[in-house]
Protein backbone atom coordinates (compact mmCIF):
# COMPACT_ATOMS: atom_id res chain seq x y z
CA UNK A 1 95.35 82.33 159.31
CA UNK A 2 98.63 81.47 157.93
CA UNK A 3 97.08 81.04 154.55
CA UNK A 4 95.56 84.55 155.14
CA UNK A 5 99.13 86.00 156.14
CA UNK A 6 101.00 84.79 152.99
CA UNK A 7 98.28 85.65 151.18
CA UNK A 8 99.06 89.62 152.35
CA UNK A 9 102.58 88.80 151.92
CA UNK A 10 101.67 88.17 148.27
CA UNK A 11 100.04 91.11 147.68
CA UNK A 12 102.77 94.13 149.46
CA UNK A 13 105.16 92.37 147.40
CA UNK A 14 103.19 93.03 143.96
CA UNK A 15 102.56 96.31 145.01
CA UNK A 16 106.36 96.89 146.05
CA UNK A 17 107.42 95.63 142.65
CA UNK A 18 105.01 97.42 140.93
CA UNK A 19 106.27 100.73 142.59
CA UNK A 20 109.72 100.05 142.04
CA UNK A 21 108.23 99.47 137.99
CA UNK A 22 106.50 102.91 137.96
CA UNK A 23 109.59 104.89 139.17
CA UNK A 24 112.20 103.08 136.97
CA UNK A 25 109.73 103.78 134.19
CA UNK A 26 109.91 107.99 135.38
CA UNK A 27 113.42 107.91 135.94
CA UNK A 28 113.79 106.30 132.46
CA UNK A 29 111.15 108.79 130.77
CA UNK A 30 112.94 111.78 132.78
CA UNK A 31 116.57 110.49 131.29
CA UNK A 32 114.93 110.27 127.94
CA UNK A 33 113.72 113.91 128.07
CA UNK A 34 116.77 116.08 127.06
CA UNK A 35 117.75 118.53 129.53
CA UNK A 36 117.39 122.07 128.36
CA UNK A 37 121.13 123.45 127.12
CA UNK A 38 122.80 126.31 128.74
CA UNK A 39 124.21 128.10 125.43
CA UNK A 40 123.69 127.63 122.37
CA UNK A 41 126.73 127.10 119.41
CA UNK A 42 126.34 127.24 115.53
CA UNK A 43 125.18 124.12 114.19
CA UNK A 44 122.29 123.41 117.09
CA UNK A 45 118.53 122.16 116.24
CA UNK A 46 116.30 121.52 118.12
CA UNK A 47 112.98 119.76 116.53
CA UNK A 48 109.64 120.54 118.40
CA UNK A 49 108.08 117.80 120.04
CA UNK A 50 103.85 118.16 120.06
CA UNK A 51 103.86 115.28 122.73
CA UNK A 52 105.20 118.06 125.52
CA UNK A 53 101.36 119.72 127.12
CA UNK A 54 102.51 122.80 127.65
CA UNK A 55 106.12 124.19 126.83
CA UNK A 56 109.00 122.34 125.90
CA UNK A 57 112.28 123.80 126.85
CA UNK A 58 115.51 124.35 124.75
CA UNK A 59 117.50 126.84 126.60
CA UNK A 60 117.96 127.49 130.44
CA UNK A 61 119.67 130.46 132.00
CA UNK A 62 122.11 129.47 134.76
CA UNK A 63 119.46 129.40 138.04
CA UNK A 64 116.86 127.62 136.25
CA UNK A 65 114.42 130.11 136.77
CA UNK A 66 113.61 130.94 133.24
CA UNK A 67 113.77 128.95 129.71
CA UNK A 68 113.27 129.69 126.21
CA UNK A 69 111.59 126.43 124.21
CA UNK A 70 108.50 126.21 122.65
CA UNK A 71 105.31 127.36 124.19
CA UNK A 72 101.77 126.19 123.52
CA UNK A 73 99.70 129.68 123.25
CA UNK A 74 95.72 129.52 123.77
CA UNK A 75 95.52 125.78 123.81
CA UNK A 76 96.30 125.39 120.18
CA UNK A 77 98.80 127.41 119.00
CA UNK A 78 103.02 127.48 118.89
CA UNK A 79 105.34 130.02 120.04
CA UNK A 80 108.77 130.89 120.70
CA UNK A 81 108.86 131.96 124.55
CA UNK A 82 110.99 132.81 127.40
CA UNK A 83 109.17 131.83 130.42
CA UNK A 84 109.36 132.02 134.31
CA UNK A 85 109.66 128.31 135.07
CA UNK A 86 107.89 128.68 138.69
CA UNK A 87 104.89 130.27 137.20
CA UNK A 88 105.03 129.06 133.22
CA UNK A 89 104.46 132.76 132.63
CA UNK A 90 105.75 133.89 129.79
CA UNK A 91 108.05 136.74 130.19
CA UNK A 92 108.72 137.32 126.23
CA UNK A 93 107.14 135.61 123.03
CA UNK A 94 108.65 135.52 119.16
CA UNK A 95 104.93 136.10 117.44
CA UNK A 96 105.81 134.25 114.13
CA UNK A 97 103.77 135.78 111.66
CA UNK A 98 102.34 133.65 110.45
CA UNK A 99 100.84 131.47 113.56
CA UNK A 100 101.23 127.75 113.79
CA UNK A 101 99.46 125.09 115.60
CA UNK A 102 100.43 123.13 118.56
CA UNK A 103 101.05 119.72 116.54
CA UNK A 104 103.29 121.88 113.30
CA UNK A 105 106.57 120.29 112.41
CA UNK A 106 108.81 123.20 113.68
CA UNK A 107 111.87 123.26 114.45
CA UNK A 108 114.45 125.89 116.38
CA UNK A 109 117.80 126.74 114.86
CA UNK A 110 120.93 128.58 115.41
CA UNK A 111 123.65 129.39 113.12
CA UNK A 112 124.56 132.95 113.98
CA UNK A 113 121.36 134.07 114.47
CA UNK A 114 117.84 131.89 116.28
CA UNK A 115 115.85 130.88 113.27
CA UNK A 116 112.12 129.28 113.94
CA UNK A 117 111.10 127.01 110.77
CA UNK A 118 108.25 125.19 109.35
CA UNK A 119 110.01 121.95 108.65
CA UNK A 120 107.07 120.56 106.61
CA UNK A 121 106.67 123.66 104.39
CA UNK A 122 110.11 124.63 104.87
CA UNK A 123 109.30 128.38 105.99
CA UNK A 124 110.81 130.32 108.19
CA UNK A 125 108.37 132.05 110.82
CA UNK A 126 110.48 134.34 113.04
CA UNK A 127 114.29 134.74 112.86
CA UNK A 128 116.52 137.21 114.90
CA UNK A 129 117.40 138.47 111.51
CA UNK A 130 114.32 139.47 110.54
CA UNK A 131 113.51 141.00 113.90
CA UNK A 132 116.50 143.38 114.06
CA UNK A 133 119.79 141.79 113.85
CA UNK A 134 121.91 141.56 110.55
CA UNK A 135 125.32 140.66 112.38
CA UNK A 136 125.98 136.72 113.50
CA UNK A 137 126.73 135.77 116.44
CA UNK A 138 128.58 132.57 118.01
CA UNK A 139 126.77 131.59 120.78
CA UNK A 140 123.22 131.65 122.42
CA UNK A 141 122.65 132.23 125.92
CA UNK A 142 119.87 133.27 128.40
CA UNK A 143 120.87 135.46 131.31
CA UNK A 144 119.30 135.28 134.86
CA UNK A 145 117.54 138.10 133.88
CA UNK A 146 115.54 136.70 131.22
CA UNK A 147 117.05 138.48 128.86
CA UNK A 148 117.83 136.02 125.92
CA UNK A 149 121.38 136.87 124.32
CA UNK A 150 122.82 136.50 120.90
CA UNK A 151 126.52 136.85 121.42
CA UNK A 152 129.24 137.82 119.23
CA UNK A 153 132.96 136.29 121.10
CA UNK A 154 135.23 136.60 118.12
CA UNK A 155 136.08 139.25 115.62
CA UNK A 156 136.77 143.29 116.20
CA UNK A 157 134.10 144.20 117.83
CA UNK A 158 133.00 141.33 120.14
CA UNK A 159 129.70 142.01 122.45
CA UNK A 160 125.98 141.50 122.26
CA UNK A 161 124.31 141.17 118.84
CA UNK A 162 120.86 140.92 119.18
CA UNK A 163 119.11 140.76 122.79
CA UNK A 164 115.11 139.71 123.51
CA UNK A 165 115.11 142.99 126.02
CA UNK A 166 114.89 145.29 122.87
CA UNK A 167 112.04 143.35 121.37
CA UNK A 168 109.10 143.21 123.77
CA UNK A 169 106.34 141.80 123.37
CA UNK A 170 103.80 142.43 126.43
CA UNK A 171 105.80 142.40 129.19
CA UNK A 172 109.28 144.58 130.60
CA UNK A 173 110.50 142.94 133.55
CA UNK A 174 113.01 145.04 135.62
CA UNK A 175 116.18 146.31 134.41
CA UNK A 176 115.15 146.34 130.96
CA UNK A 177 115.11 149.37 129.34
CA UNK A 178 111.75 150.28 127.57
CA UNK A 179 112.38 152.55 124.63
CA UNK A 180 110.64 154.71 121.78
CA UNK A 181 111.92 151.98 119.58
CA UNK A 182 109.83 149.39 120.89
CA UNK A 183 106.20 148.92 122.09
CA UNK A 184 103.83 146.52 123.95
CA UNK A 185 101.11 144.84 122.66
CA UNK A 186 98.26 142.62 123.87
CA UNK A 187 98.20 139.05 122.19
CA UNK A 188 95.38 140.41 119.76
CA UNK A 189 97.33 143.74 119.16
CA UNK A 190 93.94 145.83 119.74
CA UNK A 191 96.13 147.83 122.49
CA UNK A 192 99.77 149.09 122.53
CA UNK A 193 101.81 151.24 124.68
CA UNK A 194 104.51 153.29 123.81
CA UNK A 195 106.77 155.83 124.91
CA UNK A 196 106.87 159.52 124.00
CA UNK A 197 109.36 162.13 124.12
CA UNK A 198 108.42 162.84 127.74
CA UNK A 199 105.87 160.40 128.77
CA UNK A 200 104.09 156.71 127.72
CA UNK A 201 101.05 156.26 126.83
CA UNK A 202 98.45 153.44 125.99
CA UNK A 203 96.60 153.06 122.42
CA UNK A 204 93.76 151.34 120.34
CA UNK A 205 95.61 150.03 117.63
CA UNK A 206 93.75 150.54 114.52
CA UNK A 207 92.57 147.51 112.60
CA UNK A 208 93.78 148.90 109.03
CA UNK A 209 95.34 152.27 107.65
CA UNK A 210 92.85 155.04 107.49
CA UNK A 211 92.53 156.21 110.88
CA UNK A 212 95.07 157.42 113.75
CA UNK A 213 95.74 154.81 117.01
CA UNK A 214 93.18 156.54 119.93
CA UNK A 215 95.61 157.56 122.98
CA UNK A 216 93.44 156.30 125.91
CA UNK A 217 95.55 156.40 128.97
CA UNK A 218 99.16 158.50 129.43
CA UNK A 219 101.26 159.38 131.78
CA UNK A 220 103.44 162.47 131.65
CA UNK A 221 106.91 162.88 133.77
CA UNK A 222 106.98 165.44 136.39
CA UNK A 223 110.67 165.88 135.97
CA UNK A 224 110.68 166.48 139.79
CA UNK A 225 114.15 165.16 140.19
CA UNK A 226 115.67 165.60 136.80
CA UNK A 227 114.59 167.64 133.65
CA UNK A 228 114.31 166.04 130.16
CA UNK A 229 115.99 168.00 127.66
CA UNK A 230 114.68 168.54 123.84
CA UNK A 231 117.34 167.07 121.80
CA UNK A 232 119.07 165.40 124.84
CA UNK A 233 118.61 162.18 123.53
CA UNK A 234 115.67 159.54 123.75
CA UNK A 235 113.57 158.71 126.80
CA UNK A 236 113.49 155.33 128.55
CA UNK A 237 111.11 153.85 131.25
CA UNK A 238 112.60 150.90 133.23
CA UNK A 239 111.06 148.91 136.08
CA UNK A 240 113.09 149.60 139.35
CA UNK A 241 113.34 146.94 142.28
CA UNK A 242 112.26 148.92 144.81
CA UNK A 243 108.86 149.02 143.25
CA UNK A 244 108.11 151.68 140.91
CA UNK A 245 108.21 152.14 136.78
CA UNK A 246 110.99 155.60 136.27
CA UNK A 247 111.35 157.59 133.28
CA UNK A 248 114.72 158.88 132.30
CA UNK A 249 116.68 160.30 129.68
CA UNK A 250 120.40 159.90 130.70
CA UNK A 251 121.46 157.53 133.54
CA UNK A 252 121.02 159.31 137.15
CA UNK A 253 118.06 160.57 139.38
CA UNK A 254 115.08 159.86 137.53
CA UNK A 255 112.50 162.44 135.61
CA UNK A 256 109.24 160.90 136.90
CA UNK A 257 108.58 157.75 139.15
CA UNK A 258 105.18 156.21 138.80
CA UNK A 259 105.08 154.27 142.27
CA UNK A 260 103.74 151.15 142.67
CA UNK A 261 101.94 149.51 146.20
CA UNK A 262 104.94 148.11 147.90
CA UNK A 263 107.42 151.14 146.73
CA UNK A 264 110.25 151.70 148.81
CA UNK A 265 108.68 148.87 151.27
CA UNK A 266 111.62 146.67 151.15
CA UNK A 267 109.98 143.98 148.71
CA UNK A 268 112.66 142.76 146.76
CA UNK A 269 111.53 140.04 144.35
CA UNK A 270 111.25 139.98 140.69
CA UNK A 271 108.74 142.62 139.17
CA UNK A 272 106.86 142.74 136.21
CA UNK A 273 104.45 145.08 134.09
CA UNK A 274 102.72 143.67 131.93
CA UNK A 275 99.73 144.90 129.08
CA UNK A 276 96.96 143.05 130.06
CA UNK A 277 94.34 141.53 127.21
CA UNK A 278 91.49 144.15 128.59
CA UNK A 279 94.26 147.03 127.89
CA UNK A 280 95.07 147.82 131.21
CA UNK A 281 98.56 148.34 132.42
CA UNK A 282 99.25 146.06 135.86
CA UNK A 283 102.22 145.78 137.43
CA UNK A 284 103.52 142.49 139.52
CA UNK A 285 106.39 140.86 141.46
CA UNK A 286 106.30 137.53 142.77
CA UNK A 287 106.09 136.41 146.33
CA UNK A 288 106.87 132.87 145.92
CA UNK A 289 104.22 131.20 144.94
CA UNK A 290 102.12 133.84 142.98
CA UNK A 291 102.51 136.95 141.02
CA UNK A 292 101.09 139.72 143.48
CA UNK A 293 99.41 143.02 141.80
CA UNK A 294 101.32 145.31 142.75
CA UNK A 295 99.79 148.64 140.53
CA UNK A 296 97.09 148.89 138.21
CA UNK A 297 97.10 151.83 135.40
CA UNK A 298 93.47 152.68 135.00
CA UNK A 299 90.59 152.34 137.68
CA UNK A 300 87.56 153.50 135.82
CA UNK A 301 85.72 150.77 134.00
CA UNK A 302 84.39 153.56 131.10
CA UNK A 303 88.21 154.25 131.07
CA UNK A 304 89.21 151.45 129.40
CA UNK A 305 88.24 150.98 125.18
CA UNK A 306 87.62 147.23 126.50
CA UNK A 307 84.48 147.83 128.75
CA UNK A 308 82.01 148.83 126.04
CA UNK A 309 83.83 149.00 123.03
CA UNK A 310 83.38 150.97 119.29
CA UNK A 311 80.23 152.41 118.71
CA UNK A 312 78.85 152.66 122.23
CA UNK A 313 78.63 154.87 125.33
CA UNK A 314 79.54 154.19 128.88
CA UNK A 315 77.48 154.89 131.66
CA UNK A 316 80.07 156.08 134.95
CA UNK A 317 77.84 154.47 137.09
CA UNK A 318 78.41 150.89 137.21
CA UNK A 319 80.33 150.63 133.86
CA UNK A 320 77.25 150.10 131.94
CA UNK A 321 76.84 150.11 128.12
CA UNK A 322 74.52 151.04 125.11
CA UNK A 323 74.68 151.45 121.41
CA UNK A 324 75.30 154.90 120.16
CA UNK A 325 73.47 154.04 117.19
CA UNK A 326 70.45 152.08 118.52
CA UNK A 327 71.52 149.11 117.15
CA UNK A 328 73.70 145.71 117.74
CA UNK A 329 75.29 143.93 115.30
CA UNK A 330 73.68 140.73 115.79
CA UNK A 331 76.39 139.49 117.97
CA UNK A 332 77.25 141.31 120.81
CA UNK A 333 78.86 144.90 119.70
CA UNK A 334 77.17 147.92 118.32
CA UNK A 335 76.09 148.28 115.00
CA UNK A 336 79.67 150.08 113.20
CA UNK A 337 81.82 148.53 115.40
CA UNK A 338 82.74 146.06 113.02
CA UNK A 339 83.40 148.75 110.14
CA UNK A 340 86.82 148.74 108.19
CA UNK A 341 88.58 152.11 108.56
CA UNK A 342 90.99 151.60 105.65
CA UNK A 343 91.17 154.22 103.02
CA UNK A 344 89.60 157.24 105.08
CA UNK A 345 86.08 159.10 104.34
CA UNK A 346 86.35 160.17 101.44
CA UNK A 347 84.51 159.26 98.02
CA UNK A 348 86.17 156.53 96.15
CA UNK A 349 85.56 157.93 92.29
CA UNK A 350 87.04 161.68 92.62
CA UNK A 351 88.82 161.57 96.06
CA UNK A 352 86.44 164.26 97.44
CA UNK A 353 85.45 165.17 100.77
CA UNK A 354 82.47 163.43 102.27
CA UNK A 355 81.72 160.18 100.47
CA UNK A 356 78.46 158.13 101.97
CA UNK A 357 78.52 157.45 105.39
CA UNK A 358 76.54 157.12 108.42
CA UNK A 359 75.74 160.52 110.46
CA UNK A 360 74.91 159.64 114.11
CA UNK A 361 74.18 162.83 116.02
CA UNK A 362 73.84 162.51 119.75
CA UNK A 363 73.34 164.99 122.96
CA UNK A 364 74.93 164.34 126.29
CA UNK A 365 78.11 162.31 125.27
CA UNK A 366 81.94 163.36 125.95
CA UNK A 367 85.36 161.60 124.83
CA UNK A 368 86.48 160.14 128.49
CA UNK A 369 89.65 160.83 126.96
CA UNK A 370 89.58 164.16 125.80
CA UNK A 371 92.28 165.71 127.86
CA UNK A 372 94.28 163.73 125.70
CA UNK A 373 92.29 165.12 122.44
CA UNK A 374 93.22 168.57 120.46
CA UNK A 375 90.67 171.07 120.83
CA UNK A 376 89.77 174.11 118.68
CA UNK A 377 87.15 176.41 119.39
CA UNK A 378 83.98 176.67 117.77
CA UNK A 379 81.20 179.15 117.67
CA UNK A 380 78.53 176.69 117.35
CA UNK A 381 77.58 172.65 117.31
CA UNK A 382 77.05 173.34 113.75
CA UNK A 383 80.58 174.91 112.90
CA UNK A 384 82.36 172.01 114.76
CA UNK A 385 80.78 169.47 113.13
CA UNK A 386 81.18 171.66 109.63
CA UNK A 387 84.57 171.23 110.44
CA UNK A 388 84.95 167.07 110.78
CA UNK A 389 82.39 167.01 107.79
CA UNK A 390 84.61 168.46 105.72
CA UNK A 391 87.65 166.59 106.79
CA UNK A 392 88.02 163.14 105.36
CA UNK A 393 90.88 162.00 108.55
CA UNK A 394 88.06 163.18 111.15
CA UNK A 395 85.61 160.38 112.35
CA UNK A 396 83.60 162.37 115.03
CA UNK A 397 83.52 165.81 116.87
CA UNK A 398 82.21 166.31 120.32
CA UNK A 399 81.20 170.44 121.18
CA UNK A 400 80.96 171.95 124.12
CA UNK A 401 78.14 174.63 124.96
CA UNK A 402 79.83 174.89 128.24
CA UNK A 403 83.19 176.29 126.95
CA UNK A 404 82.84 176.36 123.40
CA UNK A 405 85.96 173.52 122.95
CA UNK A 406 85.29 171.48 119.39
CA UNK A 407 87.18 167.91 120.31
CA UNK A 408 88.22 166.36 117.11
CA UNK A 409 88.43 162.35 116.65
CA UNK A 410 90.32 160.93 113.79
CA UNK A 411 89.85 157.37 115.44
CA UNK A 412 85.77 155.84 114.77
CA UNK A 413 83.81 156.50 117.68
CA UNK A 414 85.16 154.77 120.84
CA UNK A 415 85.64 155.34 124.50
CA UNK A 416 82.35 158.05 124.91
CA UNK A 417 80.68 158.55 128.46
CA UNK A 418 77.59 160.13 129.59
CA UNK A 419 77.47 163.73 129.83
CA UNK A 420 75.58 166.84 130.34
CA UNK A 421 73.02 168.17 127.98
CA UNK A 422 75.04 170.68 126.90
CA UNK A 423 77.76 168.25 125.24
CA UNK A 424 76.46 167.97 121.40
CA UNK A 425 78.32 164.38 119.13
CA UNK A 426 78.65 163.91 115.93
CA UNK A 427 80.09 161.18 114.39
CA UNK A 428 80.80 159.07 111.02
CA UNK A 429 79.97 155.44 110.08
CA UNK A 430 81.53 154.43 107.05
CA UNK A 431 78.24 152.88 104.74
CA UNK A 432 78.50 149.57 102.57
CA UNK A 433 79.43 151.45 99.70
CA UNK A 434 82.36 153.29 100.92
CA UNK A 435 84.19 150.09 101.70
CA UNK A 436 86.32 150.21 98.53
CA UNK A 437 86.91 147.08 96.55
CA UNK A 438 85.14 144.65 99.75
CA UNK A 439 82.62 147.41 99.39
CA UNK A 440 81.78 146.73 95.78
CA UNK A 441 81.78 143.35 95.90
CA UNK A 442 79.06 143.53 98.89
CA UNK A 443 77.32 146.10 96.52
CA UNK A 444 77.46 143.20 93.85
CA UNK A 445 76.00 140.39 96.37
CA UNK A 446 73.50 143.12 97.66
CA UNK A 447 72.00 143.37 94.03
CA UNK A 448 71.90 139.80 93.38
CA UNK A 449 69.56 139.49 96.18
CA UNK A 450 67.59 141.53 95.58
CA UNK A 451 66.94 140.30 91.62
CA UNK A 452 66.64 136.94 93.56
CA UNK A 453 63.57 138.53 95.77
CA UNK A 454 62.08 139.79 92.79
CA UNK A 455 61.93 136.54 91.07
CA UNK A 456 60.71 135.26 94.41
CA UNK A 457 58.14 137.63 94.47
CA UNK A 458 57.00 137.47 91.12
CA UNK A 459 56.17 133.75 91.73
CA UNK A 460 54.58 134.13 94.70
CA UNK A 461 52.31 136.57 93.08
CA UNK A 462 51.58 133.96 90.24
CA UNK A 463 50.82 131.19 92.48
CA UNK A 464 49.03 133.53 94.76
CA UNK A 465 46.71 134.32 91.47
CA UNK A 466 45.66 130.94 90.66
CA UNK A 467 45.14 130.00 94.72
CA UNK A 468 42.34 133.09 94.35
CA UNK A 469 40.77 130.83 91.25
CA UNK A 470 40.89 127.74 93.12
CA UNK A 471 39.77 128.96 96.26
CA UNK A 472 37.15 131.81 95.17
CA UNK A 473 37.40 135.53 95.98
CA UNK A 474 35.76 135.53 98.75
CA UNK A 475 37.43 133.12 101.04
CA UNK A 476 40.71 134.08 99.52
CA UNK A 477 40.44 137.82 100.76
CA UNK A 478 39.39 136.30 104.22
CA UNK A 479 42.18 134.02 104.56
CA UNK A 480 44.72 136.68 103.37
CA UNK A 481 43.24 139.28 105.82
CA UNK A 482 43.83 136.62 108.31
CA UNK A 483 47.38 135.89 107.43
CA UNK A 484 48.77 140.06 107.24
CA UNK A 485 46.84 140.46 111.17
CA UNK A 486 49.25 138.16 112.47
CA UNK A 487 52.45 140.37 113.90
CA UNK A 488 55.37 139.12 115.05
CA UNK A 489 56.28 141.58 117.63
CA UNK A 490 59.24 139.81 119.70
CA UNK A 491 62.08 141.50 118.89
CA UNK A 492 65.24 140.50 121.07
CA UNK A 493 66.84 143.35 123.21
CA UNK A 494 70.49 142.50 122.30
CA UNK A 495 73.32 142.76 124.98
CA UNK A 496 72.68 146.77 125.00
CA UNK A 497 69.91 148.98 125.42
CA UNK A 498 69.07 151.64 122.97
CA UNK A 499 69.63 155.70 123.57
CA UNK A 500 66.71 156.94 122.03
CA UNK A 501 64.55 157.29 118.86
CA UNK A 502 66.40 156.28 115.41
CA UNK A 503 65.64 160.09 114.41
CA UNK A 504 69.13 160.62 115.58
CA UNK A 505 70.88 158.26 113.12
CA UNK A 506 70.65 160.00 109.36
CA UNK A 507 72.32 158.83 106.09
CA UNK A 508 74.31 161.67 104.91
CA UNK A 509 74.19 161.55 100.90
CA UNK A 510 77.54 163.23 99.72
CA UNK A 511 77.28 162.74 95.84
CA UNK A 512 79.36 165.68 95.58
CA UNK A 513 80.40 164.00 91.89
């Protein structure tokens, strides 16, 4: 027994000492780590350190709620980011443009303005400077708003330089000022939102020049409390603590209030909107532990340009989706979806209306947006789709037989619903040989292969020859008969179901040359 005891003795001690090992070993690892700095002078570096999982910090504002430092961005990638420490969400992001991964040598740099550098190339990806601010500054700091500072403390005019709350990048958090200047964007930058002269809105960004951003989603002030004034100076949105997202255009009673769940309940907590990667507008302020939704912009799944996407049409009923033009891509989007828009519709030799392009003509569609189109009147299906025909900005017209309205889209087809019979579409697909210089080069590939099938054909039809000598005429033709009755007949539905007959779908030939 006594044997038995010492024996245990033995053993809590080794696992006492080996305790005490582990926490001298954090302690030591946690006084190794630098803690983040609470300004910033001329002359600081910081180098990034890949070994960090997640974000490494460089600057803290005074609570410790939020940091700037480096931030690991879809697993792989670097960015410059302010963050909400309790919830690692990042409140505002730098976007280098020219993204780096996770294990780059960068490094973070101030001298009068922030500078973000490729050490290894020795490139700089972001800088204040290049963002907005030509003054220096002395000093660095991060406010307990989460508004990141470059301050000037010397000279005539001392004050703020450049400040993170003018630069946005998907997110306002409250009691920053959201201006015409500035816009959101989702991480992708398919979506935006902006602001107007007396409202904000949200957009599909387009992927290239060529087409017009498609307004999806806006909301206009009701100027209930105060009226904005042409030429009384810009409009602002700002998100207010007691739960909503106002409009004004001079400090004062508001011009609109777009209330959120909990407005004027007495929640006072952070809030946040943010531009969500499906293009939906949410609002949130945090309990605690979580970020709570507090408002969300757009209800309607065939609302949103994310639900179906480019080319396709939205059923109301369940959000469901199919190809306007019969056809997938082979991946999971409609055939068109994947079309350049650069350069417009027009031919490429002349610079004359039409050019080639596909014609998809289709009954009982509407724009879900079209409150938010221009409308002209038309006396005919024919006369409003005369009139995007001969207009190489317009990508598709939608007529009414109802009212006689002729909605205009200079934006490729997106964001169409089911609708009565009496609702007539038209729209454009830019063709392969419309896409300019990528164009001709696929125009080039396109007629290699096919001297490459000829030759492949041509040989087949030579060896075919002498199998007939070989193998007599008669069995030949049986074996060939054979060969042409077996079909292959599975043909895969794709992710969407087709509309109707390919009759619909026509190649418009504009050799107007």
């Amino acid at each position: 027994m006594e044997a038995v005891m010492r024996r245990n003795h033995l053993v809590l001690a080794l696992g006492v000492a080996a305790a005490v090992m582990m926490a001298s070993l954090a302690a030591a690892a946690d006084e190794a780590a630098p803690a983040p700095a609470q300004e910033l002078r001329r002359g600081f570096s910081a180098a990034h350190d890949p070994s960090y999982s997640e974000f490494q910090p460089v600057l803290s504002d005074p609570t410790g709620v939020f940091a700037l430092g480096f931030l690991r961005v879809n697993s792989t990638m670097l960015d410059l980011a302010v963050i909400h420490i309790p919830s690692s969400f990042p409140l505002w992001r730098a976007i280098p443009d020219r993204p780096m991964p996770w294990s780059a040598a960068a490094s973070l740099s101030f001298d009068g303005g922030l500078v973000l550098t490729d050490r290894a190339a020795n490139k700089v990806l972001w800088s204040t400077a290049a963002a907005g601010s030509a003054a220096a500054g002395d000093r660095a700091v991060l406010l307990n708003t989460s508004n990141l500072q470059i301050q000037s403390t010397s000279g005539s005019s001392p004050g703020v330089v450049w400040q993170s709350f003018d630069y946005p990048s998907e997110t306002i958090v409250q009691g920053q000022n959201f201006t015409s200047a500035a816009a959101l964007h989702t991480f992708d930058r398919r979506f935006a939102m902006r602001m107007g002269s007396n409202y904000f809105a949200l957009y599909i960004e387009p992927p290239s020049s060529g087409a017009a951003a498609a307004m999806y989603w806006r909301h206009t002030a009701l100027e209930a409390k105060a009226q904005i004034v042409p030429g009384g100076g810009p409009t602002y949105a700002r998100v207010e603590p007691d739960g909503f997202l106002a409009m004004y255009q001079k400090e004062g009673p508001p011009a609109d209030v777009l209330a959120f769940d909990t407005f004027n309940r007495g929640v006072r907590a952070l809030r946040r909107v943010t531009l969500e990667p499906d293009g939906n507008l949410r609002a949130y302020y945090w309990d605690g532990t979580r970020w709570a939704l507090d408002y969300t912009a757009i209800t309607e799944p065939c609302e949103l340009p994310s639900t179906c996407g480019a080319y396709s049409v939205c059923a109301p009923a369940g959000g469901r989706c199919a190809c306007l033009a019969n056809a997938t891509d082979g991946s999971t989007g409609c055939a068109g979806a994947g079309d350049s828009v650069g350069g417009g519709l027009c031919g490429t030799t002349g610079g004359e209306v039409g050019g080639l392009y596909w014609a998809v003509r289709r009954q009982g569609v509407e724009p879900v947006n079209k409150e938010l189109l221009g409308f002209e009147r038309a006396a005919s299906a024919a006369d409003c789709e005369a009139r995007c025909e001969r207009d190489c900005g317009c990508w598709g017209a939608v007529y009414s037989n109802g009212t006689g309205y002729c909605y205009l889209m200079d934006y490729p087809a997106q964001l169409l619903v089911e609708g009565d019979k009496r609702k007539l579409g038209y729209f454009k697909v830019r063709s392969l040989q419309e896409e300019g210089r990528g164009g001709r080069r696929r125009g080039s590939g396109t007629k290699a292969a096919l001297l490459a099938v000829g030759v492949a054909a041509v040989a087949a039809a030579a060896a075919f020859g002498a199998y007939r000598v070989w193998e007599r005429r008669r069995r030949a033709t049986a074996d060939t008969r054979q060969q042409l009755g077996a079909a292959d007949d599975g043909l895969s539905p794709g992710p969407y179901k087709n509309l109707g007959s390919f009759s619909s779908v026509e190649l418009t030939n504009s050799f107007r040359r």
